[in-house]
Protein backbone atom coordinates (compact mmCIF):
# COMPACT_ATOMS: atom_id res chain seq x y z
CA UNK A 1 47.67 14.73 29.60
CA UNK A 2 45.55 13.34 32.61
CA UNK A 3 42.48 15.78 30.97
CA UNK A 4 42.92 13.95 27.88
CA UNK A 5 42.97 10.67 28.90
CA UNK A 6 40.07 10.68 30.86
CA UNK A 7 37.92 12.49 28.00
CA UNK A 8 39.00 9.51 26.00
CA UNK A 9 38.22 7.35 28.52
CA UNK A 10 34.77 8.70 29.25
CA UNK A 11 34.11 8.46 25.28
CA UNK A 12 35.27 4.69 25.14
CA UNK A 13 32.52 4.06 27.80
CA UNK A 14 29.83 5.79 26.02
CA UNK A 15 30.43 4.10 23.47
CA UNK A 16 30.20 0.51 25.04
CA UNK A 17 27.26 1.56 26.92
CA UNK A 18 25.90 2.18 23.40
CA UNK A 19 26.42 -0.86 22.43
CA UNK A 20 25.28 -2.46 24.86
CA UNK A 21 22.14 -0.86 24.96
CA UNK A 22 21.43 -2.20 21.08
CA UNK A 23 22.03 -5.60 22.24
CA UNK A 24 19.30 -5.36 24.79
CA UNK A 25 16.96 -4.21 23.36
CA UNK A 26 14.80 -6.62 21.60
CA UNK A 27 12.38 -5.87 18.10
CA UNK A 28 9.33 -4.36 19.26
CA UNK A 29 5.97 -6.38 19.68
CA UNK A 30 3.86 -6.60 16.60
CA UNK A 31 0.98 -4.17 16.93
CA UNK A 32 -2.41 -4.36 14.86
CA UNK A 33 -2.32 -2.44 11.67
CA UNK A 34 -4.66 0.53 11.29
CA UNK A 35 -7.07 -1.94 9.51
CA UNK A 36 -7.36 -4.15 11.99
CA UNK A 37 -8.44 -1.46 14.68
CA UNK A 38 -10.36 1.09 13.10
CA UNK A 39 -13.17 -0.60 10.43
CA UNK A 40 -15.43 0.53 7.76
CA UNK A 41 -19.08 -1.46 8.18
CA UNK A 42 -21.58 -1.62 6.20
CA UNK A 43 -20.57 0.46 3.09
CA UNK A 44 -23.63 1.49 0.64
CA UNK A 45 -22.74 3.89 -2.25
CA UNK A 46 -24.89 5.58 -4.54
CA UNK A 47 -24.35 7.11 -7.72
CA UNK A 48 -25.31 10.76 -8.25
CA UNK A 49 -26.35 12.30 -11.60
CA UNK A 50 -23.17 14.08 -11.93
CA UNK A 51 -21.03 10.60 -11.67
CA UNK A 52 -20.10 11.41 -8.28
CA UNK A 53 -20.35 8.39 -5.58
CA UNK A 54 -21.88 9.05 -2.36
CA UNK A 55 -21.30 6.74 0.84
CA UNK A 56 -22.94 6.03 3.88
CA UNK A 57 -20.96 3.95 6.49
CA UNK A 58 -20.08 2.74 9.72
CA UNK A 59 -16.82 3.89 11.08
CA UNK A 60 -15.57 1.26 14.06
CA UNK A 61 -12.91 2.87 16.24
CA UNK A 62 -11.40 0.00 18.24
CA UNK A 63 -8.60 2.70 19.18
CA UNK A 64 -7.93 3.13 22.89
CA UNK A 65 -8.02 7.52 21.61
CA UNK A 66 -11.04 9.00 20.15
CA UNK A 67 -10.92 9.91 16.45
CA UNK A 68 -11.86 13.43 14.59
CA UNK A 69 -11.29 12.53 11.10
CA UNK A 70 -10.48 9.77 9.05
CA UNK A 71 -8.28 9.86 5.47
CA UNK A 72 -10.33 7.29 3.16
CA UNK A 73 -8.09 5.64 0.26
CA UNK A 74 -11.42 4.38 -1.81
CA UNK A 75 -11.63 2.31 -5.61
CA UNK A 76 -13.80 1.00 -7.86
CA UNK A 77 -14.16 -2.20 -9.61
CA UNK A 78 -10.96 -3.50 -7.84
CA UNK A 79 -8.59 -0.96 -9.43
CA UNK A 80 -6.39 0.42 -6.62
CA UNK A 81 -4.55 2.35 -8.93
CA UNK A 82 -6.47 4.57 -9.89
CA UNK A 83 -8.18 4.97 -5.96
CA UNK A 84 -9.03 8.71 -4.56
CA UNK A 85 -8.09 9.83 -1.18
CA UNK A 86 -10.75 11.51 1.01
CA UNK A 87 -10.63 13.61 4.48
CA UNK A 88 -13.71 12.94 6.36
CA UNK A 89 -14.88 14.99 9.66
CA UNK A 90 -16.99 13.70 12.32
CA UNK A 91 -19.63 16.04 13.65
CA UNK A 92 -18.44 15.40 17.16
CA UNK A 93 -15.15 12.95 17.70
CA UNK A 94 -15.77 9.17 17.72
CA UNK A 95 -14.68 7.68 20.54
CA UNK A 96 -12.53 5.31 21.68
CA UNK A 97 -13.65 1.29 21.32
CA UNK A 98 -17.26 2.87 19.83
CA UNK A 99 -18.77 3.59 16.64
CA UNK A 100 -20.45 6.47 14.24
CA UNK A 101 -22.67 6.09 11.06
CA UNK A 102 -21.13 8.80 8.54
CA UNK A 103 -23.89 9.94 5.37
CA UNK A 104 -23.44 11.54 2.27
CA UNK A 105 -19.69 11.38 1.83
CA UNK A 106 -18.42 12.21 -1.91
CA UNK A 107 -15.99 9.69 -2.35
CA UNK A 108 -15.59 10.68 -6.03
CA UNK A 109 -16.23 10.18 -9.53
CA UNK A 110 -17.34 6.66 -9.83
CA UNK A 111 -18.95 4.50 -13.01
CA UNK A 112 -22.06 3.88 -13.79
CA UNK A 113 -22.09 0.08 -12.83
CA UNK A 114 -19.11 0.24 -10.65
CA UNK A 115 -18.65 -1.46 -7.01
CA UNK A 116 -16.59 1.24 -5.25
CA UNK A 117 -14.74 -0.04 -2.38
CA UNK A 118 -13.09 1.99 0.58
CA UNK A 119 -10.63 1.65 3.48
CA UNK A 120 -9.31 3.84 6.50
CA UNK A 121 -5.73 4.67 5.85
CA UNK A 122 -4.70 7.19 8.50
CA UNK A 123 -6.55 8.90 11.06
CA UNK A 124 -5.88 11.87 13.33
C-alpha cells in the first residue's frame, strides 16, 4: 500500500510542478519576421522572348547564420494569387549581416507589360 501511495504521490507533484512551470513562463519576445531580416534590393526584371521573366537582385542577409539558398514567392501586376515559388542557390553561401547580387534568375512566365514583384519567404 506504502508503494502505491507514494507513486501517487510522486505523480501529484509532477503534476503541480507542471503547472507551475506554465505559469512561469511568460510569451516569448517578438522576433523580426523573415522580411524584416533578410531583403530583396534593387529588383530589375526583364522579359525574355519566350515570356519568361528574368531577375537580377540584391539579396541582404541581416541573419546572424550565413544563407545557401533562398525560396522566392514572386507576382506580377499585384496578383499574389496567382505568384510562383522559386529555389535560388548562391554560388558560395551569403553570409551573415552581408550581401550578394544574384543574375539571371527565371522567376517565371511573366506578361508582356507586367511589373513582377518578389519576396524571400524561407531560407535554409
Amino acid at each position: 500500500m506504502r508503494l502505491l501511495t507514494g507513486i501517487v504521490c510522486c505523480a501529484g507533484l509532477c503534476v503541480l510542478i507542471d503547472a507551475a512551470g506554465a505559469q512561469v513562463a511568460g510569451p516569448p519576445a517578438a522576433q523580426p519576421g523573415l522580411g524584416e531580416l533578410v531583403k530583396i534590393d534593387s529588383l530589375q526584371t526583364t522579359r525574355r522572348s519566350d515570356s519568361y521573366g528574368i531577375a537580377s537582385f540584391v539579396l541582404s542577409n541581416g541573419t546572424d547564420k550565413k544563407i545557401d539558398s533562398v525560396e522566392l514567392t514572386c507576382w506580377m501586376d499585384d496578383d499574389r494569387e496567382r505568384a510562383t515559388k522559386v529555389l535560388v542557390w548562391a554560388n558560395q553561401p551569403v553570409p551573415a549581416h552581408a550581401s550578394y547580387q544574384f543574375k539571371n534568375v527565371n522567376i517565371g512566365v511573366v506578361g508582356l507589360n507586367s511589373r513582377s514583384q518578389c519576396e524571400v519567404t524561407r531560407v535554409d
